[in-house]
Every structure is written in structure tokens, then in C-alpha cells.
PDB file of N, CA and C in Angstrom:
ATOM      1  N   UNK A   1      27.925  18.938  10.588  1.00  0.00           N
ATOM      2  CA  UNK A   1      28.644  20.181  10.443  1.00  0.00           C
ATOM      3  C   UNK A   1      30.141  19.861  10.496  1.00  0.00           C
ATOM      4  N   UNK A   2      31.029  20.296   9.416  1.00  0.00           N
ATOM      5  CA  UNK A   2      32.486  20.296   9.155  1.00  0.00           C
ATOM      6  C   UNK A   2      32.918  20.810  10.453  1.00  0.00           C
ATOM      7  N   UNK A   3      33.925  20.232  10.960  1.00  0.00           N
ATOM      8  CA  UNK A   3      35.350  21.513  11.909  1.00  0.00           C
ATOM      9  C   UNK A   3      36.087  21.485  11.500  1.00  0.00           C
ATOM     10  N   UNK A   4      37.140  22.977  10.982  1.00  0.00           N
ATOM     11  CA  UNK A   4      38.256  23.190  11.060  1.00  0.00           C
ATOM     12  C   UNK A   4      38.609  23.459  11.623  1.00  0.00           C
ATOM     13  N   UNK A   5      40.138  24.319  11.734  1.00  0.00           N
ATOM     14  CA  UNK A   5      40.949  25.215  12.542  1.00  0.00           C
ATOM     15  C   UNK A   5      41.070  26.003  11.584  1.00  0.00           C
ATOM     16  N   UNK A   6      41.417  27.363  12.136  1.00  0.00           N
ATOM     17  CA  UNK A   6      41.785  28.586  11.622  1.00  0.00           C
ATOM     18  C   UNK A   6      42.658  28.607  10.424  1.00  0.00           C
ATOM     19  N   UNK A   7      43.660  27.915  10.977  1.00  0.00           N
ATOM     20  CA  UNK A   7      44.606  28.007   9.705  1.00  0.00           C
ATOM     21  C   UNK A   7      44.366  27.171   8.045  1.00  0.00           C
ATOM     22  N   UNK A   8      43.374  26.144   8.893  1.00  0.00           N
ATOM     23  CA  UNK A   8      42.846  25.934   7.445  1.00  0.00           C
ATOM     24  C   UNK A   8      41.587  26.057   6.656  1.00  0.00           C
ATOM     25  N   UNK A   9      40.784  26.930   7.420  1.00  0.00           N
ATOM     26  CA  UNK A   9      39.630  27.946   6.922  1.00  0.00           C
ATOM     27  C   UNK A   9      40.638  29.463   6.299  1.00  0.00           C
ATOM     28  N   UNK A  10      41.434  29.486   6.543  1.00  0.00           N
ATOM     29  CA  UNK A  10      42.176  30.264   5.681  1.00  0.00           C
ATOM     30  C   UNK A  10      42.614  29.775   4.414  1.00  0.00           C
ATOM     31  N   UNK A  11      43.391  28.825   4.370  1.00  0.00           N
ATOM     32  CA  UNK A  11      43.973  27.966   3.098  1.00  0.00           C
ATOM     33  C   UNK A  11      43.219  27.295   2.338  1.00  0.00           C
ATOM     34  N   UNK A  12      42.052  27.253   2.683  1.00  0.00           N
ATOM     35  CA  UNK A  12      41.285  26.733   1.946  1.00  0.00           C
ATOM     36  C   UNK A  12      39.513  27.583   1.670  1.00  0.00           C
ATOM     37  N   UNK A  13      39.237  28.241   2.243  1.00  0.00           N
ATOM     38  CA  UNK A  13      38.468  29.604   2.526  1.00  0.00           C
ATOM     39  C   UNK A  13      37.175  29.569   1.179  1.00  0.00           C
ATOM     40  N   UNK A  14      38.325  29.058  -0.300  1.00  0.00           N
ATOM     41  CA  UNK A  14      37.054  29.181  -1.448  1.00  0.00           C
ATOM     42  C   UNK A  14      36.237  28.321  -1.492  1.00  0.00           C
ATOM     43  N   UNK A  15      36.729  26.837  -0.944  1.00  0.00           N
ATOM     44  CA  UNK A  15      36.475  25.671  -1.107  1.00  0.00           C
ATOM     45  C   UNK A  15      35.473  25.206   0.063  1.00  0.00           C
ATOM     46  N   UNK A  16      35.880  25.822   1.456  1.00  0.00           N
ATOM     47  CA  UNK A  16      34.243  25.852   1.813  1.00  0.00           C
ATOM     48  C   UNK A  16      33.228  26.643   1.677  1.00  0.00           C
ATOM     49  N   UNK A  17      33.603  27.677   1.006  1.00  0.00           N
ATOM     50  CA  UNK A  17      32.320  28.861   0.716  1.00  0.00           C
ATOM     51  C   UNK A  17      31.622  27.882  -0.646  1.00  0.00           C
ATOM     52  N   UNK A  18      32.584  26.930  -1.606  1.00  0.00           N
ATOM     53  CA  UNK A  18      31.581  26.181  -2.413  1.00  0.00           C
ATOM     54  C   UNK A  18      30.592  25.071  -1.486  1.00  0.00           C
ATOM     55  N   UNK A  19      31.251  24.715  -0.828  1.00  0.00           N
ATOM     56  CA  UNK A  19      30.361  23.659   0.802  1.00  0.00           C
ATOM     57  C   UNK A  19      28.981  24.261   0.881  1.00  0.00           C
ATOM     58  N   UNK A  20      29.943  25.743   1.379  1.00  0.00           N
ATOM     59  CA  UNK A  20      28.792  26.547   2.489  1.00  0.00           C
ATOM     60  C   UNK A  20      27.673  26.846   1.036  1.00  0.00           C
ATOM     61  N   UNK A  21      27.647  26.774   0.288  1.00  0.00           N
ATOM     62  CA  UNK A  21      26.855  27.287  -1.115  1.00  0.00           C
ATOM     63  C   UNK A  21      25.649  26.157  -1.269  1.00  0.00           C
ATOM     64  N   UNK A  22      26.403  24.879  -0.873  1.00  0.00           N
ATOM     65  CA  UNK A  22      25.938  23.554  -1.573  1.00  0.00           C
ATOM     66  C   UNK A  22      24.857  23.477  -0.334  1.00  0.00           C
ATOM     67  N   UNK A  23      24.774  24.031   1.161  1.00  0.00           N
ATOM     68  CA  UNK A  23      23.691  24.139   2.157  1.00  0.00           C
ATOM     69  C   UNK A  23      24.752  23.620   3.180  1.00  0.00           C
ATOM     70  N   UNK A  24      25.848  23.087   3.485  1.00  0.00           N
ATOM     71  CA  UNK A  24      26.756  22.626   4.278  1.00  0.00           C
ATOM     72  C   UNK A  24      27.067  24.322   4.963  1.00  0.00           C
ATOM     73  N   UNK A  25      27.120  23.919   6.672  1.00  0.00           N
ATOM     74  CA  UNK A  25      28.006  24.416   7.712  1.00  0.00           C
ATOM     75  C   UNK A  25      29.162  24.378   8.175  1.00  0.00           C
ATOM     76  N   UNK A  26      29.851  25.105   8.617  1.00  0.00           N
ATOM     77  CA  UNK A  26      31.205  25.023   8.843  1.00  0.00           C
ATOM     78  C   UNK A  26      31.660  25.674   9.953  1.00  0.00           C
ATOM     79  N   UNK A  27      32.032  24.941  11.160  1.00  0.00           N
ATOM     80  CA  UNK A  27      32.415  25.356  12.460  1.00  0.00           C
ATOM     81  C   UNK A  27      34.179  25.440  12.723  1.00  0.00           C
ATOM     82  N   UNK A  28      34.310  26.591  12.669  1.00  0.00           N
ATOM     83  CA  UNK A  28      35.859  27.518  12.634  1.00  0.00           C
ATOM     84  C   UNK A  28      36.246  27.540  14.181  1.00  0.00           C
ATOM     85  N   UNK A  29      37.730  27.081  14.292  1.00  0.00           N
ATOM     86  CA  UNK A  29      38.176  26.830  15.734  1.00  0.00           C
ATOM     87  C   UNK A  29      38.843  27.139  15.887  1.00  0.00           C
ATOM     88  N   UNK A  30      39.833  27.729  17.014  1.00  0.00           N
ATOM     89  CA  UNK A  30      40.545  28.345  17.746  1.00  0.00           C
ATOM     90  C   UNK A  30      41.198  27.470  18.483  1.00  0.00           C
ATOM     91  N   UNK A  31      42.404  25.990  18.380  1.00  0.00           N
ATOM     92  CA  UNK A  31      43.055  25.259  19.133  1.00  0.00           C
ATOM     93  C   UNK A  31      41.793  24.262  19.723  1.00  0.00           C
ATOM     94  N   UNK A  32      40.884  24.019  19.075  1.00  0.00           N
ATOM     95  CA  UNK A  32      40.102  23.246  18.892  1.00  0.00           C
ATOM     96  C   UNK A  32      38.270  23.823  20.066  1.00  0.00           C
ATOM     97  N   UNK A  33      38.822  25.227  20.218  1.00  0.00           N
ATOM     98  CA  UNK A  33      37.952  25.796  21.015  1.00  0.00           C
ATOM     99  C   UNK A  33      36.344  26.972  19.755  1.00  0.00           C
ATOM    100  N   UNK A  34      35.799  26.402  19.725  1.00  0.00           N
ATOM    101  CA  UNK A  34      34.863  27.049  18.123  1.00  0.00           C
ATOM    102  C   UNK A  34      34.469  28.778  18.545  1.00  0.00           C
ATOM    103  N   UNK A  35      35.070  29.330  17.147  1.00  0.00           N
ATOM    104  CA  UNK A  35      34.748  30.820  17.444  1.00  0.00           C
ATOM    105  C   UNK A  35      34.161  31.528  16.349  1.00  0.00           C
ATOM    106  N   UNK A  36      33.683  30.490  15.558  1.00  0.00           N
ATOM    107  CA  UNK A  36      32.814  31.266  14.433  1.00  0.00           C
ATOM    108  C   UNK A  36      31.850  30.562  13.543  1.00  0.00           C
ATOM    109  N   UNK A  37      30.874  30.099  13.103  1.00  0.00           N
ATOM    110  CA  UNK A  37      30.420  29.195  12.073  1.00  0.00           C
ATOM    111  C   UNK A  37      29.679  30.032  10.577  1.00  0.00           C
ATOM    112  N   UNK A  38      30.243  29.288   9.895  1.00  0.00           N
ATOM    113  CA  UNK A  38      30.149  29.557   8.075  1.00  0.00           C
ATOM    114  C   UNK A  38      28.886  28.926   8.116  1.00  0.00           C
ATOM    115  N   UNK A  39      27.878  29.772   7.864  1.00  0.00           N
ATOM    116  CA  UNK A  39      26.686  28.706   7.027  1.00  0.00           C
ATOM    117  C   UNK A  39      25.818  29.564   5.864  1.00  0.00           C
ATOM    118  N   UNK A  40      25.251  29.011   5.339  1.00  0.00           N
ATOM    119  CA  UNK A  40      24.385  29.648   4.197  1.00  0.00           C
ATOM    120  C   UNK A  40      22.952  30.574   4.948  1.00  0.00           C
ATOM    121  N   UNK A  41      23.266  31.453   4.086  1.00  0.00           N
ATOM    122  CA  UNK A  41      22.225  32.734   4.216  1.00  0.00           C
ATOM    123  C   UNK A  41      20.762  31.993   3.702  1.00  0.00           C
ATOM    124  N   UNK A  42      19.651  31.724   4.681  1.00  0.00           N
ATOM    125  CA  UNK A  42      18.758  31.745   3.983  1.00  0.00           C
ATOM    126  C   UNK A  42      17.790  32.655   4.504  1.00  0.00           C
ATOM    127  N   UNK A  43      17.299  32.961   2.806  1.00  0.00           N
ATOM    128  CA  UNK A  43      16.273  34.397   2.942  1.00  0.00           C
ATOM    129  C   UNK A  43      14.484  33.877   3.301  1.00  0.00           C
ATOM    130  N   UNK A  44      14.345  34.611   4.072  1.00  0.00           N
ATOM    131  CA  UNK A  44      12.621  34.405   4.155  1.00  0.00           C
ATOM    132  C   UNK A  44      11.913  35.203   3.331  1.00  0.00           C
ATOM    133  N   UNK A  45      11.151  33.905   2.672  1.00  0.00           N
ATOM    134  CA  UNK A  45      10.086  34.626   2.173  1.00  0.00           C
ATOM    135  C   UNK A  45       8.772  35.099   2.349  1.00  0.00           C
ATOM    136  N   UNK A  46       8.579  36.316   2.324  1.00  0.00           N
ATOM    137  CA  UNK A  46       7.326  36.538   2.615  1.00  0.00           C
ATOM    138  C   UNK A  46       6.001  36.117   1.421  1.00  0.00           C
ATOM    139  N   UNK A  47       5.251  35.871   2.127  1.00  0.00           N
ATOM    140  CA  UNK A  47       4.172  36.287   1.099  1.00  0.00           C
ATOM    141  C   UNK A  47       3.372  36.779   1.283  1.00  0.00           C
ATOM    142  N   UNK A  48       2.813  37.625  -0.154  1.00  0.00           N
ATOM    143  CA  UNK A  48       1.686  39.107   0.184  1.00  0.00           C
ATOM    144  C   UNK A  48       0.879  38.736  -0.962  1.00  0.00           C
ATOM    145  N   UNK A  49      -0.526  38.919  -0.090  1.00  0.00           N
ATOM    146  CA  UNK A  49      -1.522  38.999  -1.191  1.00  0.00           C
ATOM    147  C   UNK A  49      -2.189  40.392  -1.757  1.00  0.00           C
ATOM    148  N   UNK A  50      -2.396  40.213  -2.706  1.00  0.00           N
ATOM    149  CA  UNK A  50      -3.213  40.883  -3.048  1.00  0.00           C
ATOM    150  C   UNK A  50      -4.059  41.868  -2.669  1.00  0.00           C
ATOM    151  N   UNK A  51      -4.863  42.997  -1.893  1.00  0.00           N
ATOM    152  CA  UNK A  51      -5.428  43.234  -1.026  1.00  0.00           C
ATOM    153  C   UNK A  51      -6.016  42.797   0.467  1.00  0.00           C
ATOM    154  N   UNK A  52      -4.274  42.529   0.960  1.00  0.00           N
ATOM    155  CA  UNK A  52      -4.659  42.219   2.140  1.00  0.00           C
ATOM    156  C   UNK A  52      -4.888  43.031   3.205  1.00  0.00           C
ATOM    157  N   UNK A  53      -4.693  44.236   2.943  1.00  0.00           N
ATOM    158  CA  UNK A  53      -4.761  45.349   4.203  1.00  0.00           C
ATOM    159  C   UNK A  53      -6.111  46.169   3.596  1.00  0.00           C
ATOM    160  N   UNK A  54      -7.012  45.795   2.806  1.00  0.00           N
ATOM    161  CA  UNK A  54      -8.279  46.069   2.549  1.00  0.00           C
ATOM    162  C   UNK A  54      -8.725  46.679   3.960  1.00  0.00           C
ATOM    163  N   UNK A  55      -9.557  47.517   4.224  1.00  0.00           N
ATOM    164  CA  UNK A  55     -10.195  47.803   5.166  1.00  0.00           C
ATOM    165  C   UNK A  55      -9.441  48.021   6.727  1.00  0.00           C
ATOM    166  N   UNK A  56      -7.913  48.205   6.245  1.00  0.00           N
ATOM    167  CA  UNK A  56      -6.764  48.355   7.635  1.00  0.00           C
ATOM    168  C   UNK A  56      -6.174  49.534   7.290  1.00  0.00           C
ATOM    169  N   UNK A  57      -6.521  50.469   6.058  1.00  0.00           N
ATOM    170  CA  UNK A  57      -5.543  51.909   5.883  1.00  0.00           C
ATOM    171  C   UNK A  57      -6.546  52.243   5.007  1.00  0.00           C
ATOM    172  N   UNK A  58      -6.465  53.412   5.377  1.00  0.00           N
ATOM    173  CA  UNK A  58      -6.891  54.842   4.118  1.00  0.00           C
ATOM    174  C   UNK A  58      -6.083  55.284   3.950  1.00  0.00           C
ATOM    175  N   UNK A  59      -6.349  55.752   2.616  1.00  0.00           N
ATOM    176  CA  UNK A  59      -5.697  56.670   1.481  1.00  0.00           C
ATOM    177  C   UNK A  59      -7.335  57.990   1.704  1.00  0.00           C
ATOM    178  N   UNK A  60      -5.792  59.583   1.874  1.00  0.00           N
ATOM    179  CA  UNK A  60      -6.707  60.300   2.095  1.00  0.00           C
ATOM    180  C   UNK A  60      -6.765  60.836   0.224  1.00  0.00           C
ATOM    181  N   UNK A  61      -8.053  61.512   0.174  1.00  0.00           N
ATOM    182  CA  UNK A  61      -8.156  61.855  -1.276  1.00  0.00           C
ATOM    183  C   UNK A  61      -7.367  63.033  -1.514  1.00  0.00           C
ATOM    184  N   UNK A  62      -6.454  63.667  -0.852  1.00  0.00           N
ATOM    185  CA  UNK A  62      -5.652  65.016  -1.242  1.00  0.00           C
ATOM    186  C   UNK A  62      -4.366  64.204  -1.406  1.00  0.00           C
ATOM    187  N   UNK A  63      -4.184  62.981  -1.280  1.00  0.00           N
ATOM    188  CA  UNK A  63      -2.720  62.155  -1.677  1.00  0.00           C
ATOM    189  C   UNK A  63      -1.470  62.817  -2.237  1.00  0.00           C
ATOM    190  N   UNK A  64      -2.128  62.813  -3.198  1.00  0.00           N
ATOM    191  CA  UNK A  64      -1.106  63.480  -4.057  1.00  0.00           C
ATOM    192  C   UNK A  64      -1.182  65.034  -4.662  1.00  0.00           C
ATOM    193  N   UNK A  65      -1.499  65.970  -3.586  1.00  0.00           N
ATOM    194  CA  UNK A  65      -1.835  67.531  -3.680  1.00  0.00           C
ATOM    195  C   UNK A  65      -0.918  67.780  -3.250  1.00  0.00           C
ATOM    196  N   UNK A  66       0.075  68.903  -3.960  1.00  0.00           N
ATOM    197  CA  UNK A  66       1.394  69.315  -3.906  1.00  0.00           C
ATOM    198  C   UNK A  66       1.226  69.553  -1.891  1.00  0.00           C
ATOM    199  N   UNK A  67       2.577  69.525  -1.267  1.00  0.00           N
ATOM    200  CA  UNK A  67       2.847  70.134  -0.148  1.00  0.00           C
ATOM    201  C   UNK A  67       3.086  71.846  -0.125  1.00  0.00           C
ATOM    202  N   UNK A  68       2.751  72.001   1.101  1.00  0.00           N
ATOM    203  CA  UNK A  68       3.223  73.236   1.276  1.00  0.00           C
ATOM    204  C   UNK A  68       4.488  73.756   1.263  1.00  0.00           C
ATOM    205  N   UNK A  69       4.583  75.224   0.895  1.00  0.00           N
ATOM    206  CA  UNK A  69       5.579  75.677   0.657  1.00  0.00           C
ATOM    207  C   UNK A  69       6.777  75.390   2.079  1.00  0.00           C
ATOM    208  N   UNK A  70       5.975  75.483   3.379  1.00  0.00           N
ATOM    209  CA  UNK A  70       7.019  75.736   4.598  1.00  0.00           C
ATOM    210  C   UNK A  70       7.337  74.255   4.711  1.00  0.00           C
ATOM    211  N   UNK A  71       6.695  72.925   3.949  1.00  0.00           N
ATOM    212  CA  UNK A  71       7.260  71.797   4.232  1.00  0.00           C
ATOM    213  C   UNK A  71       8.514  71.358   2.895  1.00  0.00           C
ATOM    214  N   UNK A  72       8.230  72.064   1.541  1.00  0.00           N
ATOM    215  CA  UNK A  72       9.090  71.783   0.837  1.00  0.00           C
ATOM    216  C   UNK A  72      10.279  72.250   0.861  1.00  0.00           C
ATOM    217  N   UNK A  73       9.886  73.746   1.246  1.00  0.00           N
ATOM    218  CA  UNK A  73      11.864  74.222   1.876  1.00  0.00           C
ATOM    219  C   UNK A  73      12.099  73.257   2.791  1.00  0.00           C
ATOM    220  N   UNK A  74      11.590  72.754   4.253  1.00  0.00           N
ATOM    221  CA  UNK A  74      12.234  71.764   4.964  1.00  0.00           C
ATOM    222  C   UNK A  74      13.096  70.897   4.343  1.00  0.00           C
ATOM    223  N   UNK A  75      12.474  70.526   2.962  1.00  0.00           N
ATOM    224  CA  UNK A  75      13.193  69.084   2.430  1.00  0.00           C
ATOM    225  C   UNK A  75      14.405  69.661   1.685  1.00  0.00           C
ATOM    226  N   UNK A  76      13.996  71.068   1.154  1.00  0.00           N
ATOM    227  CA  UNK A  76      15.144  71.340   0.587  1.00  0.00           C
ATOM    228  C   UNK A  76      16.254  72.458   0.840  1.00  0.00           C
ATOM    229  N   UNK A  77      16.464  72.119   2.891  1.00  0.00           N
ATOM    230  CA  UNK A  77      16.633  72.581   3.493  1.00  0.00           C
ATOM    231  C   UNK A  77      16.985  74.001   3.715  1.00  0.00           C
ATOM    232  N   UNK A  78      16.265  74.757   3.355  1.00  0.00           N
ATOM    233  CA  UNK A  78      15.394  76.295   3.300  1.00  0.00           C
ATOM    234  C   UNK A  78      15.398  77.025   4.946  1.00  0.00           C
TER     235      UNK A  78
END
């Protein structure tokens, strides 16, 4: 992991965000005391199959039967 100082995570700011891009970290200092670190976002991936909640939820058969009138004014605040 890189250290700078402040003043030159400023002056130079694009040039480690290309670092921080490439999978490189970057530990930002304060008179050589660390108060922030640059690193790359990584996203988790999930994975979903196919019918995996088979037999863990119902769907009731009125699903999609309009709501009632005293719940649709609610939404459209009535």
C-alpha cells in the first residue's frame, strides 16, 4: 500500500485514482499520522438461482386483483 501526505494526494489526486483503478491502495496522511485510505470498490456478487425459494413463499391467487378503494386513496393520499 502507497503513503502519501495530504498535500500530495491533492496534487496529484487523478493519478492515484488511475492506481486506485488498477486494484492499488492508497494510505493518505496527516504529518505522517494516516487519516484516510483510497482503495477500489469491490462489488459482491451474488448469485441466484433459478427457483431457489421454491417451496419458501406463496403467491396468493388474488395477486394481482385491483386494491381497495380505502387503500388506493391512501396511496394517493385521499
Amino acid at each position: 500500500m502507497r503513503k502519501v501526505n495530504v498535500h500530495e494526494a491533492k496534487t496529484h489526486f487523478s493519478k492515484l485514482l488511475k492506481r486506485v483503478e488498477k486494484g492499488e491502495s492508497v494510505l493518505i496522511a496527516r504529518n505522517g499520522t494516516p487519516i484516510a485510505e483510497l482503495r477500489p470498490i469491490v462489488e459482491k456478487r451474488i448469485e441466484r438461482r433459478f427457483g431457489e425459494l421454491r417451496g419458501r413463499i406463496t403467491i396468493p391467487d388474488d395477486f394481482n386483483a385491483p386494491l381497495p378503494d380505502d387503500i388506493l386513496d391512501a396511496f394517493e393520499g385521499k
